[in-house]
C-alpha atoms as a PDB file:
ATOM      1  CA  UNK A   1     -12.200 -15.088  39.816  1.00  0.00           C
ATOM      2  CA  UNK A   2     -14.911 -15.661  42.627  1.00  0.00           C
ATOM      3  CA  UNK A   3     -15.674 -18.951  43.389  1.00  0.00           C
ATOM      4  CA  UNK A   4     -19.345 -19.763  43.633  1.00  0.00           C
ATOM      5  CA  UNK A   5     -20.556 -21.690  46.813  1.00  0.00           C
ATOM      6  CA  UNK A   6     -21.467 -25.070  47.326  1.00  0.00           C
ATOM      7  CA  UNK A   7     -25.306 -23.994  48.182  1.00  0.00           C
ATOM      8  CA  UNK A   8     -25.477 -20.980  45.575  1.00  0.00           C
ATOM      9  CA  UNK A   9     -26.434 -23.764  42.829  1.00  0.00           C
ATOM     10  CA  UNK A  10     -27.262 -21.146  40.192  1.00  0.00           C
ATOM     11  CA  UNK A  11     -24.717 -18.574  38.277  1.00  0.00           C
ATOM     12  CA  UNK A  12     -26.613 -14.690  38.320  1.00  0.00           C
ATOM     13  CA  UNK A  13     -26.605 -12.601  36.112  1.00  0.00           C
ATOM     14  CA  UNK A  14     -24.847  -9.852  38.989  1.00  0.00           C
ATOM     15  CA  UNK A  15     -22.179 -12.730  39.446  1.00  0.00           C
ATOM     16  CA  UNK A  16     -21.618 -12.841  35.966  1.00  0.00           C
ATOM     17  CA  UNK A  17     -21.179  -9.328  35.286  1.00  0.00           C
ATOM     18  CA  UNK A  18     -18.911  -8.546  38.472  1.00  0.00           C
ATOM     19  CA  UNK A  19     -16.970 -10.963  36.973  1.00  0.00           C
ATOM     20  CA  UNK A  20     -16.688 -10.180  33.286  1.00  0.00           C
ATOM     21  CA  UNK A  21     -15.798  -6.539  34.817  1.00  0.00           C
ATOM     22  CA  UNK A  22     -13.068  -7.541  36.635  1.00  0.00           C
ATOM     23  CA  UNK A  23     -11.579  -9.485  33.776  1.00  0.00           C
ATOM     24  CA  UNK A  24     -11.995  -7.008  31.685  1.00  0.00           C
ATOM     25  CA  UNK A  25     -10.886  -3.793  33.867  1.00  0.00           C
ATOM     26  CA  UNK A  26      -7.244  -3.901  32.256  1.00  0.00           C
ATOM     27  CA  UNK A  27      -8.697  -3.258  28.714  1.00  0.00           C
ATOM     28  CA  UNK A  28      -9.409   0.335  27.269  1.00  0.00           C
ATOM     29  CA  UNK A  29     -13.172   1.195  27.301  1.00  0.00           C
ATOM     30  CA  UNK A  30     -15.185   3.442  24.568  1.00  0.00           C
ATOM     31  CA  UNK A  31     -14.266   6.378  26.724  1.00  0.00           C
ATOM     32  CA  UNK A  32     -10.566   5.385  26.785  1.00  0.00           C
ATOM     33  CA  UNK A  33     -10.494   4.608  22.906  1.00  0.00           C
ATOM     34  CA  UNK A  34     -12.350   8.126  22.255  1.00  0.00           C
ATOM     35  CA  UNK A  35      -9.727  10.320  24.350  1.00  0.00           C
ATOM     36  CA  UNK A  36      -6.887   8.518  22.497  1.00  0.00           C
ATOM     37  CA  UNK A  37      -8.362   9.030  19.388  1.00  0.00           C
ATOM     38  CA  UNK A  38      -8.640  12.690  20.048  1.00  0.00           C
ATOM     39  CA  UNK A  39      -5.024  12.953  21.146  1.00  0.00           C
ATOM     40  CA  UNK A  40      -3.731  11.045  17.937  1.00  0.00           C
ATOM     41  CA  UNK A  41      -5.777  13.467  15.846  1.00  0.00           C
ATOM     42  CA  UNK A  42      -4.314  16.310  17.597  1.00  0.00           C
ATOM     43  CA  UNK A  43      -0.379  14.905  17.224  1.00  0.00           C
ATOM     44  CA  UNK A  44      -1.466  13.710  13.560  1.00  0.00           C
ATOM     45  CA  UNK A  45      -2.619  17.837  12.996  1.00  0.00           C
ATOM     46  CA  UNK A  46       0.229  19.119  14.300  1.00  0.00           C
ATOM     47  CA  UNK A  47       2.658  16.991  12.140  1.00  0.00           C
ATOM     48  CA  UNK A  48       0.651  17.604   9.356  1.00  0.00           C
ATOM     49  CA  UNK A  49       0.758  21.110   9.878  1.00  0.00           C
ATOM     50  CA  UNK A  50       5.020  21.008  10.034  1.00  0.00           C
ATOM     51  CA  UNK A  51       5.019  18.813   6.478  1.00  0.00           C
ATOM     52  CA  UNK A  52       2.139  21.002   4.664  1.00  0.00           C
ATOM     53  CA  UNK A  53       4.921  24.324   5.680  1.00  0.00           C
ATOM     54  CA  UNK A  54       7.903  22.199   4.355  1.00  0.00           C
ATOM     55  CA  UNK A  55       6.030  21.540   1.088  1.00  0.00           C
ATOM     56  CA  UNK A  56       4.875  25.144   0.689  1.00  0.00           C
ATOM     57  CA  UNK A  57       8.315  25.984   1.407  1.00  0.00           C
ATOM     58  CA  UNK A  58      10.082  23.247  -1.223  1.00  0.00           C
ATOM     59  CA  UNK A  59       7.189  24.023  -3.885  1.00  0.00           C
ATOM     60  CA  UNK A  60       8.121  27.728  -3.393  1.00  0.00           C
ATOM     61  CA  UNK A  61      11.996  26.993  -4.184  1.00  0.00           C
ATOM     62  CA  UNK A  62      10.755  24.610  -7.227  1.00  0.00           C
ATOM     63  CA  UNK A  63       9.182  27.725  -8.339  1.00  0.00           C
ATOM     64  CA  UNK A  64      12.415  30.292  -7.785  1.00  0.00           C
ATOM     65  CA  UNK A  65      14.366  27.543  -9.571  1.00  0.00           C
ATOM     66  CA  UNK A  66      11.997  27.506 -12.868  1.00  0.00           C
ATOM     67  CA  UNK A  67      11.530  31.089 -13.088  1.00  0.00           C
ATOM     68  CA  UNK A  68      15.591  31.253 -13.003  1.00  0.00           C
ATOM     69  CA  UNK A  69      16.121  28.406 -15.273  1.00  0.00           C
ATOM     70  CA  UNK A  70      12.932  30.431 -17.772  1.00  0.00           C
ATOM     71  CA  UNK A  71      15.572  33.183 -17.992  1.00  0.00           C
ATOM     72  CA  UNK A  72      18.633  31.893 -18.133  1.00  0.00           C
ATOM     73  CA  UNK A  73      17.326  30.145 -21.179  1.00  0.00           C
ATOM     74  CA  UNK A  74      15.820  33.101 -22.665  1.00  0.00           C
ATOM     75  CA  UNK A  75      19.479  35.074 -22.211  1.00  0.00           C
ATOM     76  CA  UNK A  76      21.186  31.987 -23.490  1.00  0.00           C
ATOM     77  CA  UNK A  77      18.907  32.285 -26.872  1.00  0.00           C
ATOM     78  CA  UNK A  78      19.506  35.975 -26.813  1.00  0.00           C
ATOM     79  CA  UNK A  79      22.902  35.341 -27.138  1.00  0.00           C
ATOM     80  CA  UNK A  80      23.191  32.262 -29.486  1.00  0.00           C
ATOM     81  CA  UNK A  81      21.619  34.459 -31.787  1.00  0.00           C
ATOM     82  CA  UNK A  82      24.296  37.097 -31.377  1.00  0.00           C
ATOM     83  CA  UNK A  83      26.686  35.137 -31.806  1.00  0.00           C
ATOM     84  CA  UNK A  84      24.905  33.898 -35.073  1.00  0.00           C
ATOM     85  CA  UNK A  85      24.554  37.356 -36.662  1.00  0.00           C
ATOM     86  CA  UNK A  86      28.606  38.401 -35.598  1.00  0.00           C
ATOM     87  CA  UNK A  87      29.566  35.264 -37.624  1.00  0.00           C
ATOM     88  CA  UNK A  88      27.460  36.080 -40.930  1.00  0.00           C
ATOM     89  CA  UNK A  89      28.699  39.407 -40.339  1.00  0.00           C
ATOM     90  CA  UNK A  90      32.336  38.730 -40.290  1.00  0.00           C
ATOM     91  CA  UNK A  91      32.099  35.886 -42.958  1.00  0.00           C
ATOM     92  CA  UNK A  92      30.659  38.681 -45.654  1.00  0.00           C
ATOM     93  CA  UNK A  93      33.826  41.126 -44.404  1.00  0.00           C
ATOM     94  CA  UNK A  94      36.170  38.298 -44.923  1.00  0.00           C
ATOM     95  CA  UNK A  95      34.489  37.742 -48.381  1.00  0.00           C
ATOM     96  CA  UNK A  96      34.472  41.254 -49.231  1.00  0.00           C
ATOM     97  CA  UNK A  97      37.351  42.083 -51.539  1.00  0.00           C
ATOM     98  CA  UNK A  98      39.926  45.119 -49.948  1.00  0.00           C
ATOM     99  CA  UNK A  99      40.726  47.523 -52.825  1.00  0.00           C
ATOM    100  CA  UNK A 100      43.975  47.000 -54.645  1.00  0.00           C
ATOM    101  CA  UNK A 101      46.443  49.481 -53.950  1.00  0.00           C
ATOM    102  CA  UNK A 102      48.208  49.891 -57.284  1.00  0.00           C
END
């Protein structure tokens, strides 16, 4: 910090100011705070960008998966009730009486 001289009795307003910008030169100005705000935004885009693809990508396999599941379901009904019409089928031939062979 500048010392002031015995017969400079009054602090300026230059004096002042030289020194608040000499303490203050190791802190970021507006300028400084804008460019790193730019350069956030752009890293901040670009990871966005990279999770936005992995979510299309996950949400696309969700998809696959349901569709899948939509028909597997579908066969397994197709063949419960199969199975269901075999068995009434073969209970009435069990029931059925064969013919006596006299």
């Amino acid at each position: 910090m500048k010392q002031i001289n015995d017969d400079q009795a009054l602090v300026t307003k230059a004096f002042l100011r030289e020194t608040l910008k000499n303490e203050l030169r190791h802190y970021a100005t507006k300028a400084d705070m804008d460019q790193l705000e730019v350069r956030i935004e752009d890293k901040l885009e670009i990871h966005r960008d990279q999770i936005l693809t992995k979510m299309d990508q996950i949400i696309g396999e969700l998809a696959q998966m349901r569709e899948e599941r939509e028909f597997e379901r579908y066969d397994k009904d197709k063949l419960e009730k199969n199975v269901a019409d075999h068995e009434e089928r073969i209970i009435k031939l069990e029931t059925k009486k064969t013919p006596s062979r006299h």
